[in-house]
PDB file of N, CA and C in Angstrom:
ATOM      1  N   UNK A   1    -115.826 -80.514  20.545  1.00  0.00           N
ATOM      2  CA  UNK A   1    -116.647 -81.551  21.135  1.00  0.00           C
ATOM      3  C   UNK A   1    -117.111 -81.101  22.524  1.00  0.00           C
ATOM      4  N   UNK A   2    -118.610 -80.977  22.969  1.00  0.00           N
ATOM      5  CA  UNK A   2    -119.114 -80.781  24.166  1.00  0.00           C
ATOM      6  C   UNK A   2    -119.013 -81.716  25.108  1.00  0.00           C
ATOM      7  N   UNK A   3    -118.593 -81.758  26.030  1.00  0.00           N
ATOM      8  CA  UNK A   3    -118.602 -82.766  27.315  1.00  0.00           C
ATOM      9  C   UNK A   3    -120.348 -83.050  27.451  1.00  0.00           C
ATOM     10  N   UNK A   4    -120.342 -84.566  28.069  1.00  0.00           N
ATOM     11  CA  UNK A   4    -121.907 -84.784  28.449  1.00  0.00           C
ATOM     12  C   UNK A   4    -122.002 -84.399  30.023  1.00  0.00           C
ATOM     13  N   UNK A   5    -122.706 -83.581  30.199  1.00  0.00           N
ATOM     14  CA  UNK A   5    -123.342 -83.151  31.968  1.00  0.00           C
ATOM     15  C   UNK A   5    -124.263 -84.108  31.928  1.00  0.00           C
ATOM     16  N   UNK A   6    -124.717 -84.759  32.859  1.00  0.00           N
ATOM     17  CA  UNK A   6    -125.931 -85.732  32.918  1.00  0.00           C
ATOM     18  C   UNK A   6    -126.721 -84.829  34.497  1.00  0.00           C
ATOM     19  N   UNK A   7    -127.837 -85.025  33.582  1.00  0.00           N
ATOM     20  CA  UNK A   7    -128.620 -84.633  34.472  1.00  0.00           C
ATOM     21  C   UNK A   7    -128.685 -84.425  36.257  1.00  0.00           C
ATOM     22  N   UNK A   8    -128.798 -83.342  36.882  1.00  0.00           N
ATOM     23  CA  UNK A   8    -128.959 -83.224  38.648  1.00  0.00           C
ATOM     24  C   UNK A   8    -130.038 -83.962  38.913  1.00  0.00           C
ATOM     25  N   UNK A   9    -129.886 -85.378  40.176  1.00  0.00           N
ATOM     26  CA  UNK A   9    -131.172 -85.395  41.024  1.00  0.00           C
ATOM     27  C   UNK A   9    -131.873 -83.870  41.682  1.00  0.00           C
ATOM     28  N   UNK A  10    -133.340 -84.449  41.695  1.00  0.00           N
ATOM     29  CA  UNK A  10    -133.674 -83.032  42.608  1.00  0.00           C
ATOM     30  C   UNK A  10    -133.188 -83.439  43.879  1.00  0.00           C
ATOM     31  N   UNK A  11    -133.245 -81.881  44.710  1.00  0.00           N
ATOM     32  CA  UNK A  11    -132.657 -82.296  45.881  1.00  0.00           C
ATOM     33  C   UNK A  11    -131.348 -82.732  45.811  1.00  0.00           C
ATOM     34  N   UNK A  12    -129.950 -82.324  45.464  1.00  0.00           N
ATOM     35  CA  UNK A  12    -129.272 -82.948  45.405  1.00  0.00           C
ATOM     36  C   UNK A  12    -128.010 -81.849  45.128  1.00  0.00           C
ATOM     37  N   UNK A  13    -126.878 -81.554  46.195  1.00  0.00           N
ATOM     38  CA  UNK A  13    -125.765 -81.545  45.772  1.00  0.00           C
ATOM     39  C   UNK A  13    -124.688 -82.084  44.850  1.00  0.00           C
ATOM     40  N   UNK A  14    -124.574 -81.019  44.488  1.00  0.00           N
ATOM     41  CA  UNK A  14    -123.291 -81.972  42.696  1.00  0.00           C
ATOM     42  C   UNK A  14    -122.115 -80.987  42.852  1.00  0.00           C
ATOM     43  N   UNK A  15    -121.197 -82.153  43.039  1.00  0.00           N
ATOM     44  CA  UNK A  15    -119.555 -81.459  43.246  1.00  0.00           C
ATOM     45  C   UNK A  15    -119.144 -82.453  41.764  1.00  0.00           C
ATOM     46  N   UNK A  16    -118.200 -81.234  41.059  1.00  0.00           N
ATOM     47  CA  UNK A  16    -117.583 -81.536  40.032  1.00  0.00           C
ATOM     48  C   UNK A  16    -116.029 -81.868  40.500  1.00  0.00           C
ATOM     49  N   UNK A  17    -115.568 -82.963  40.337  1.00  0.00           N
ATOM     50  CA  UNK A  17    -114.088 -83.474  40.371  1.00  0.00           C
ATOM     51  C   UNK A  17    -113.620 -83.407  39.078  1.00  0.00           C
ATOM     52  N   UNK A  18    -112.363 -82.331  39.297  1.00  0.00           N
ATOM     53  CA  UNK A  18    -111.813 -82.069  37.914  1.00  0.00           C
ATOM     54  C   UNK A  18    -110.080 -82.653  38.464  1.00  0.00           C
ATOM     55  N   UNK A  19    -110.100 -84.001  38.131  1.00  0.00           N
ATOM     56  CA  UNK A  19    -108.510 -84.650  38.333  1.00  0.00           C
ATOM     57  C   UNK A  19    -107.595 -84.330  37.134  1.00  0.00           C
ATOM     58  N   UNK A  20    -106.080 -84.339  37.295  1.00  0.00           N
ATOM     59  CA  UNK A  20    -105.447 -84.292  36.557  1.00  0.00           C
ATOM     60  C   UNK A  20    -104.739 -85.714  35.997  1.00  0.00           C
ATOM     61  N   UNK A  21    -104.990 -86.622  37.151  1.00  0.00           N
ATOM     62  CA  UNK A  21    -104.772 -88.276  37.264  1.00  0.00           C
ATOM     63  C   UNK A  21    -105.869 -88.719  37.927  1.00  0.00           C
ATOM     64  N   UNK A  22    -105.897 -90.163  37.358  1.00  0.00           N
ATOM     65  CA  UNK A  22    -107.047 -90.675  38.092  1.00  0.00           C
ATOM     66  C   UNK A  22    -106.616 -91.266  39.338  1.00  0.00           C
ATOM     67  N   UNK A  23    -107.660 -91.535  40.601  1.00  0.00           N
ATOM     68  CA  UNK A  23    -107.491 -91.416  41.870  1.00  0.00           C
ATOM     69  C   UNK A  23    -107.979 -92.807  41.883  1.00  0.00           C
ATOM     70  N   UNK A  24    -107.449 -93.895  42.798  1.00  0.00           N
ATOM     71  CA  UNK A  24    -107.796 -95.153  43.022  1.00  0.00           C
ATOM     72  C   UNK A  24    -108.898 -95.089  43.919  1.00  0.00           C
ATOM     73  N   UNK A  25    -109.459 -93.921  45.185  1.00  0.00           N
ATOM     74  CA  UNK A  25    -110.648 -94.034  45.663  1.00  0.00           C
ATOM     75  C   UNK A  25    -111.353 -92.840  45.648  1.00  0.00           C
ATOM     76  N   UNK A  26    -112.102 -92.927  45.395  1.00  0.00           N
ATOM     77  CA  UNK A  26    -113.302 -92.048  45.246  1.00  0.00           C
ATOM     78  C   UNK A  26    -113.362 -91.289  46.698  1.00  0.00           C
ATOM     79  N   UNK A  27    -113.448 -91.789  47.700  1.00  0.00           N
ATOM     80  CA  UNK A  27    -113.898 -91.039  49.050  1.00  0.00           C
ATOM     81  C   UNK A  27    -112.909 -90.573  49.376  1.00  0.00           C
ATOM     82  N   UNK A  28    -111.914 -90.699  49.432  1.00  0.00           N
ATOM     83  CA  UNK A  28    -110.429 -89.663  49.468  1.00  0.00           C
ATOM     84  C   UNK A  28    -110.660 -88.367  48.923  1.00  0.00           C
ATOM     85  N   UNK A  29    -110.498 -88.546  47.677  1.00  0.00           N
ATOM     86  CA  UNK A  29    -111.274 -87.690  46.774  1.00  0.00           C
ATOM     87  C   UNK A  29    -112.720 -86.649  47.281  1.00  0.00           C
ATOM     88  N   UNK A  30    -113.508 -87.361  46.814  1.00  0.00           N
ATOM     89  CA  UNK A  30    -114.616 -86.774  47.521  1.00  0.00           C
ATOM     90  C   UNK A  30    -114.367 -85.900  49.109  1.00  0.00           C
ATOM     91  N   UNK A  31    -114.104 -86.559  49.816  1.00  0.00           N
ATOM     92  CA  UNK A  31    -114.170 -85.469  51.167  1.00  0.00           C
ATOM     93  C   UNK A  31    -113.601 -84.480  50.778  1.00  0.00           C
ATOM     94  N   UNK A  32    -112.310 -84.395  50.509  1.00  0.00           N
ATOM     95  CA  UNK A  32    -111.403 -83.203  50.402  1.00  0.00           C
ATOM     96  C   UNK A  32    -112.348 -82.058  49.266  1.00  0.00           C
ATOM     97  N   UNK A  33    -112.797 -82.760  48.653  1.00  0.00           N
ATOM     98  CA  UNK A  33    -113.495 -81.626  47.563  1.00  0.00           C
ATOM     99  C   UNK A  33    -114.706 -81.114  48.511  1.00  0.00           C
ATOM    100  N   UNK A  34    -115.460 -81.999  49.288  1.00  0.00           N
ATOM    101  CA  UNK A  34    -116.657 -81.476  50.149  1.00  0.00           C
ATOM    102  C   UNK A  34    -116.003 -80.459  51.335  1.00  0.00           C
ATOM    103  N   UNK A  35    -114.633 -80.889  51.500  1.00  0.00           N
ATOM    104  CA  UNK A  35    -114.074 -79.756  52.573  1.00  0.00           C
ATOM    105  C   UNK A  35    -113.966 -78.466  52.133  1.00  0.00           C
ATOM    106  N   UNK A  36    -113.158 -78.490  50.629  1.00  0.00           N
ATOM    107  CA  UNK A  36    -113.040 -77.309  50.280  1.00  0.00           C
ATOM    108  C   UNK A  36    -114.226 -76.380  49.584  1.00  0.00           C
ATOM    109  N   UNK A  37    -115.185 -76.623  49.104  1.00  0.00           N
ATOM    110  CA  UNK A  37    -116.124 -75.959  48.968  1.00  0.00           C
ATOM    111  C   UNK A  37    -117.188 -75.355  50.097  1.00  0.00           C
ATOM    112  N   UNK A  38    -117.860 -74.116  49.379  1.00  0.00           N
ATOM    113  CA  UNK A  38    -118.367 -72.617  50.428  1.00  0.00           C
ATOM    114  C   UNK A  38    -119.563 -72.594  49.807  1.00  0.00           C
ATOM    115  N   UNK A  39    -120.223 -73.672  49.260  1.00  0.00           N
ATOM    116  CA  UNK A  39    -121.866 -73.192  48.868  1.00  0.00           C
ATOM    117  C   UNK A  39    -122.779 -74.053  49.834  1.00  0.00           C
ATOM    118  N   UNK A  40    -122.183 -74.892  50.630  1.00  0.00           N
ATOM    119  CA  UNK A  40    -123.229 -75.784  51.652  1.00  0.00           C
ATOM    120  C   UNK A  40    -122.343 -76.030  52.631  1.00  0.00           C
ATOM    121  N   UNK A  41    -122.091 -74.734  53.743  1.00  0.00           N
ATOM    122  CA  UNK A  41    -121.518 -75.003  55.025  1.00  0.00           C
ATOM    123  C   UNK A  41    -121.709 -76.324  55.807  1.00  0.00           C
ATOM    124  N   UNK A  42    -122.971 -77.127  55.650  1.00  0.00           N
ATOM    125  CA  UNK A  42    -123.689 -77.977  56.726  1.00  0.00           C
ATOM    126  C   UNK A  42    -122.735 -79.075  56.284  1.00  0.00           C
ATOM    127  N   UNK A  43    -122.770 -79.281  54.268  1.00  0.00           N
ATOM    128  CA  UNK A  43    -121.975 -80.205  54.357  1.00  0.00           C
ATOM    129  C   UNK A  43    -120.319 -80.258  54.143  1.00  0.00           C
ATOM    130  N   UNK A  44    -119.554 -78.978  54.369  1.00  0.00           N
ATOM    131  CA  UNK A  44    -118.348 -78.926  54.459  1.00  0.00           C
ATOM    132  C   UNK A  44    -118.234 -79.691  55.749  1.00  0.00           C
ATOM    133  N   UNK A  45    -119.231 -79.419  56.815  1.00  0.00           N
ATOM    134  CA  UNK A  45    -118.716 -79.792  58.486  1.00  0.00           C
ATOM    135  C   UNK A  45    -119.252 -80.991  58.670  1.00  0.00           C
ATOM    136  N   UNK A  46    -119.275 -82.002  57.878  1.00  0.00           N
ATOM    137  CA  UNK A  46    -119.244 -83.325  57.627  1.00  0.00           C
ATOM    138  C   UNK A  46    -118.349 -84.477  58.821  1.00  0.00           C
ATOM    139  N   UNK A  47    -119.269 -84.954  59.403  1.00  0.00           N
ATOM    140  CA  UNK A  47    -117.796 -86.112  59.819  1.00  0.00           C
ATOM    141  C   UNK A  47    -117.572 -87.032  59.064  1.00  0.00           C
ATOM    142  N   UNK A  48    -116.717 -87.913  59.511  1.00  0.00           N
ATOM    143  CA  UNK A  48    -116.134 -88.993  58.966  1.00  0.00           C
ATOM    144  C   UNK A  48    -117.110 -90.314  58.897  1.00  0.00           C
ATOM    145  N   UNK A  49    -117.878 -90.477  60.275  1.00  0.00           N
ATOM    146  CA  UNK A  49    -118.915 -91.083  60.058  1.00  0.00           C
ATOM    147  C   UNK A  49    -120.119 -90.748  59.376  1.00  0.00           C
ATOM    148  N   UNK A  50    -120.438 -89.537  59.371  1.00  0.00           N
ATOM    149  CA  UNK A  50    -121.794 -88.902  58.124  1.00  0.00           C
ATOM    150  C   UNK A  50    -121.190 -89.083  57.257  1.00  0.00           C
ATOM    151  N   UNK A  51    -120.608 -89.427  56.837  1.00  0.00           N
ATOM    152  CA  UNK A  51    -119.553 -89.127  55.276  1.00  0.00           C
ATOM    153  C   UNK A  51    -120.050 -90.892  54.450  1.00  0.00           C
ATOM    154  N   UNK A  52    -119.225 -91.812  55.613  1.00  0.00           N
ATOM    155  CA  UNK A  52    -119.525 -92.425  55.339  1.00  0.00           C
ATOM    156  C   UNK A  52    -120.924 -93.175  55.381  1.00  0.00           C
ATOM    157  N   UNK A  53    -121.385 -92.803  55.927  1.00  0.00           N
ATOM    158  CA  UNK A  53    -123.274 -93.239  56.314  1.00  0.00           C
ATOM    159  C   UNK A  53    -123.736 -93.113  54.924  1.00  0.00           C
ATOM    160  N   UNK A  54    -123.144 -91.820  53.843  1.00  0.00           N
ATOM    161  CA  UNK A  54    -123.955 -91.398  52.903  1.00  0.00           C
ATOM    162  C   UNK A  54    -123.300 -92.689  51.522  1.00  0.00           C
ATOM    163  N   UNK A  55    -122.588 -92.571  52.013  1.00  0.00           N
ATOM    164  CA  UNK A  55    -122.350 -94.137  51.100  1.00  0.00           C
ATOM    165  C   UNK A  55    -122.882 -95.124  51.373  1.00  0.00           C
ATOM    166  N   UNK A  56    -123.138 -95.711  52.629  1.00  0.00           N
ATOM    167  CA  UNK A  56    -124.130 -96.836  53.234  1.00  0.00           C
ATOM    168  C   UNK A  56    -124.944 -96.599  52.545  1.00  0.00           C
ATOM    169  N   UNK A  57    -125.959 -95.395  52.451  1.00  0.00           N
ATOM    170  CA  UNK A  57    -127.394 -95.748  52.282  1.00  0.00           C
ATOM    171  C   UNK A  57    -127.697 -94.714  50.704  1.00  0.00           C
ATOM    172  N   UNK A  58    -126.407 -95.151  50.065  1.00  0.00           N
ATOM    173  CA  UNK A  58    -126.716 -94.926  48.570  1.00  0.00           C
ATOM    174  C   UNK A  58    -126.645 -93.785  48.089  1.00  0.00           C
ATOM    175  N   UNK A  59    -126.644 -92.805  48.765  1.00  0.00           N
ATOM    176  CA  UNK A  59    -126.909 -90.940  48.715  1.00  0.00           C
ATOM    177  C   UNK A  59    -125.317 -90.479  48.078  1.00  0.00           C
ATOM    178  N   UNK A  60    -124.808 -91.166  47.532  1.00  0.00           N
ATOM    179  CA  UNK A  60    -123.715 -90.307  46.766  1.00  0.00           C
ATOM    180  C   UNK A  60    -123.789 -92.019  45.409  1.00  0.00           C
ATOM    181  N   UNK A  61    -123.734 -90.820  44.401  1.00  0.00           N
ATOM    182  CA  UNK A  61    -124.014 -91.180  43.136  1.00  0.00           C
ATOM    183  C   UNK A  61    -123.564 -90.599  41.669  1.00  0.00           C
ATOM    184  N   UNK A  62    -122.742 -91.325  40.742  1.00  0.00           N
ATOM    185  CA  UNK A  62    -122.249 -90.606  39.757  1.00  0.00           C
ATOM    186  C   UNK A  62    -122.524 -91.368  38.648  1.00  0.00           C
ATOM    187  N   UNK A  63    -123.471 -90.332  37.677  1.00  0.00           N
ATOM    188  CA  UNK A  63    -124.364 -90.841  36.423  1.00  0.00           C
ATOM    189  C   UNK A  63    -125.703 -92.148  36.902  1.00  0.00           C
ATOM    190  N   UNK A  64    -125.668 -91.047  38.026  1.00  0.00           N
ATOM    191  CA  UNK A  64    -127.407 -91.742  38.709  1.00  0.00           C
ATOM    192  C   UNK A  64    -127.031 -93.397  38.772  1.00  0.00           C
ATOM    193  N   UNK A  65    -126.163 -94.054  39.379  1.00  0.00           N
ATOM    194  CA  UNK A  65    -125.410 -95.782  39.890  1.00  0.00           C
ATOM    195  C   UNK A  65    -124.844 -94.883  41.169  1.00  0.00           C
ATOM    196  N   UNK A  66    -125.509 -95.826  42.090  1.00  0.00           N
ATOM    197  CA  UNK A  66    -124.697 -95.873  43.678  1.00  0.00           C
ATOM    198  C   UNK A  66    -123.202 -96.345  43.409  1.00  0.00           C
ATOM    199  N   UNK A  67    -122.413 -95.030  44.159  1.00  0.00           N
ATOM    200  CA  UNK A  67    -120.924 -95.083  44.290  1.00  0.00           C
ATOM    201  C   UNK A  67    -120.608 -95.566  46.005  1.00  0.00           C
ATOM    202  N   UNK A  68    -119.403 -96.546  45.815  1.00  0.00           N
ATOM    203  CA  UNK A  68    -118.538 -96.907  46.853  1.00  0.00           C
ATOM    204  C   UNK A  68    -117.667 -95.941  47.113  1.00  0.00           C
ATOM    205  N   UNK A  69    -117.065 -96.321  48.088  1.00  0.00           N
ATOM    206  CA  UNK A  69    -115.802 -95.895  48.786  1.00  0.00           C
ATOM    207  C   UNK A  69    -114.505 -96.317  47.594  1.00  0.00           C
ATOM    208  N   UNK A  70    -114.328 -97.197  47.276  1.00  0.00           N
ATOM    209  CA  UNK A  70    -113.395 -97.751  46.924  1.00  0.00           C
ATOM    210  C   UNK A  70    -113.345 -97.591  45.152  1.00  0.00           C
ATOM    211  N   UNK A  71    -114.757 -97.293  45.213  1.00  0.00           N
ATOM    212  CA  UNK A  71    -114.773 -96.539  43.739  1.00  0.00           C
ATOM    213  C   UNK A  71    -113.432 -96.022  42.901  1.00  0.00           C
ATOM    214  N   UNK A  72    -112.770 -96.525  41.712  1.00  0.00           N
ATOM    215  CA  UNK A  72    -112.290 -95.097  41.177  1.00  0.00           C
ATOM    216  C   UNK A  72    -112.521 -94.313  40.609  1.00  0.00           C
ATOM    217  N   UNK A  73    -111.567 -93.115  40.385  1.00  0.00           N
ATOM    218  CA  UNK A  73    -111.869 -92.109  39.632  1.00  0.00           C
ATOM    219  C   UNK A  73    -110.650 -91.659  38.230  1.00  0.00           C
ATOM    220  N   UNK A  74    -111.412 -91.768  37.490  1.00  0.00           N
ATOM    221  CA  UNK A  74    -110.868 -91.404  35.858  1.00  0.00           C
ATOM    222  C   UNK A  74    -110.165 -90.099  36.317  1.00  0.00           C
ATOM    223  N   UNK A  75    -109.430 -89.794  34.960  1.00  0.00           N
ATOM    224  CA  UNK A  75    -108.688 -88.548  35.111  1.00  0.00           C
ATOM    225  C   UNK A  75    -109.552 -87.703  34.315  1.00  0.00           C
ATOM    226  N   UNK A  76    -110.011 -86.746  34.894  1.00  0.00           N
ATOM    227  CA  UNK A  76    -110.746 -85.991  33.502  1.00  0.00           C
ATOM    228  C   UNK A  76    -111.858 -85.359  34.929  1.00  0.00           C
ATOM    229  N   UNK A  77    -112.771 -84.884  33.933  1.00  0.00           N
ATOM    230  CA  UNK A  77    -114.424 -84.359  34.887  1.00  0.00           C
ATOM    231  C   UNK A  77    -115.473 -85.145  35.279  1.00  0.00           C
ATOM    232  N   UNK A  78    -115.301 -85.078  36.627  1.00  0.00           N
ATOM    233  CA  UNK A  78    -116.518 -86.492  36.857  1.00  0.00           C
ATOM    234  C   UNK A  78    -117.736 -85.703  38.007  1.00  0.00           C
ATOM    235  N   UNK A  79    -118.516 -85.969  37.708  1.00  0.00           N
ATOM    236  CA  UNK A  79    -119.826 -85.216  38.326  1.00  0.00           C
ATOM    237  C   UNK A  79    -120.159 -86.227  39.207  1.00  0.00           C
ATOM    238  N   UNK A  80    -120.534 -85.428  40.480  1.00  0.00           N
ATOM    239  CA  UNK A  80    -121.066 -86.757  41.537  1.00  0.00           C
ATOM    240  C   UNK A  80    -121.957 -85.838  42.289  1.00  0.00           C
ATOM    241  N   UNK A  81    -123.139 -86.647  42.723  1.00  0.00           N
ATOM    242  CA  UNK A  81    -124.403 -85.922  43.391  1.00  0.00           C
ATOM    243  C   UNK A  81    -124.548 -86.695  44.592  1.00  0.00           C
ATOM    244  N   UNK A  82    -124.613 -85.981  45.600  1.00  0.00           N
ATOM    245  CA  UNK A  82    -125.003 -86.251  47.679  1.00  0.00           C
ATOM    246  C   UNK A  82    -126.434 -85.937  47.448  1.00  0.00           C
ATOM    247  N   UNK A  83    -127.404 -86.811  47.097  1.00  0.00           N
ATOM    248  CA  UNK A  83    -128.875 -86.609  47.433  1.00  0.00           C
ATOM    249  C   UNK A  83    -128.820 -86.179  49.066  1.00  0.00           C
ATOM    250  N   UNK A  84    -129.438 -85.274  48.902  1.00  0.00           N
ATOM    251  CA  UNK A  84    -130.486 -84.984  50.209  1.00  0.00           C
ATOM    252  C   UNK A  84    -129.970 -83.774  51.142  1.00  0.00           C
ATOM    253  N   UNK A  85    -129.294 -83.164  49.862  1.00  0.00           N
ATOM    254  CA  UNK A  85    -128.330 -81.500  50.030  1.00  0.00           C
ATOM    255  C   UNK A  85    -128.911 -81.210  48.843  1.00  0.00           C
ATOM    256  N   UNK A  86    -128.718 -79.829  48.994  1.00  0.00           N
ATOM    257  CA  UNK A  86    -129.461 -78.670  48.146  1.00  0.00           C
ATOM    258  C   UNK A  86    -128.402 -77.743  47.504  1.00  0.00           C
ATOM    259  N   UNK A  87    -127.855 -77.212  46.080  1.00  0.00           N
ATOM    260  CA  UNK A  87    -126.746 -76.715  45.985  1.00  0.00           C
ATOM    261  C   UNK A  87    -127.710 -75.102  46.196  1.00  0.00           C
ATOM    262  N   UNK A  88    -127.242 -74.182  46.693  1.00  0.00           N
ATOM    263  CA  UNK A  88    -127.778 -72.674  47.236  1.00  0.00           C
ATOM    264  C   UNK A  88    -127.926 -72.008  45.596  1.00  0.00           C
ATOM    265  N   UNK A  89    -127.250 -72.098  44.518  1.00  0.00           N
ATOM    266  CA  UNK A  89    -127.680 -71.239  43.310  1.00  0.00           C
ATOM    267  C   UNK A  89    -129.032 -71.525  42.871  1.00  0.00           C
TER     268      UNK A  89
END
């Protein structure tokens, strides 16, 4: 059985969260994965307030529906896209 990828916004960074348990918030989650990745320096060096700004104004999104903070996250592969970053491949 193939997993479904759903489509990249243009313009748009996509970090894959591969949990082994599911995570009660999403932005926990999320930063630490934006910390550890080396394909968009600008947004590894993220603050805490840009971080959250991009949730304010809708720019992080999984299966194209605006994601919260408080969001959870399933255990398994979950694709999430930061409009208005560019992945470098």
């Amino acid at each position: 059985m193939q997993d479904f990828v759903p489509p990249q916004p243009p313009k748009s960074f996509r970090i894959v969260l591969e949990l082994n348990r599911s995570a009660k918030r999403l932005d926990s989650v999320l930063l630490a994965a934006i910390k550890a990745q080396n394909e968009d320096l600008n947004l590894r060096e993220i603050s805490r307030t840009e971080f959250k700004e991009l949730f304010n104004s809708g720019k992080i999104q999984i299966k194209g529906q605006k994601a919260t903070p408080s969001s959870g996250v399933a255990k398994g592969i979950t694709y999430v896209d930061i409009l208005g970053f560019k992945n470098s491949k």
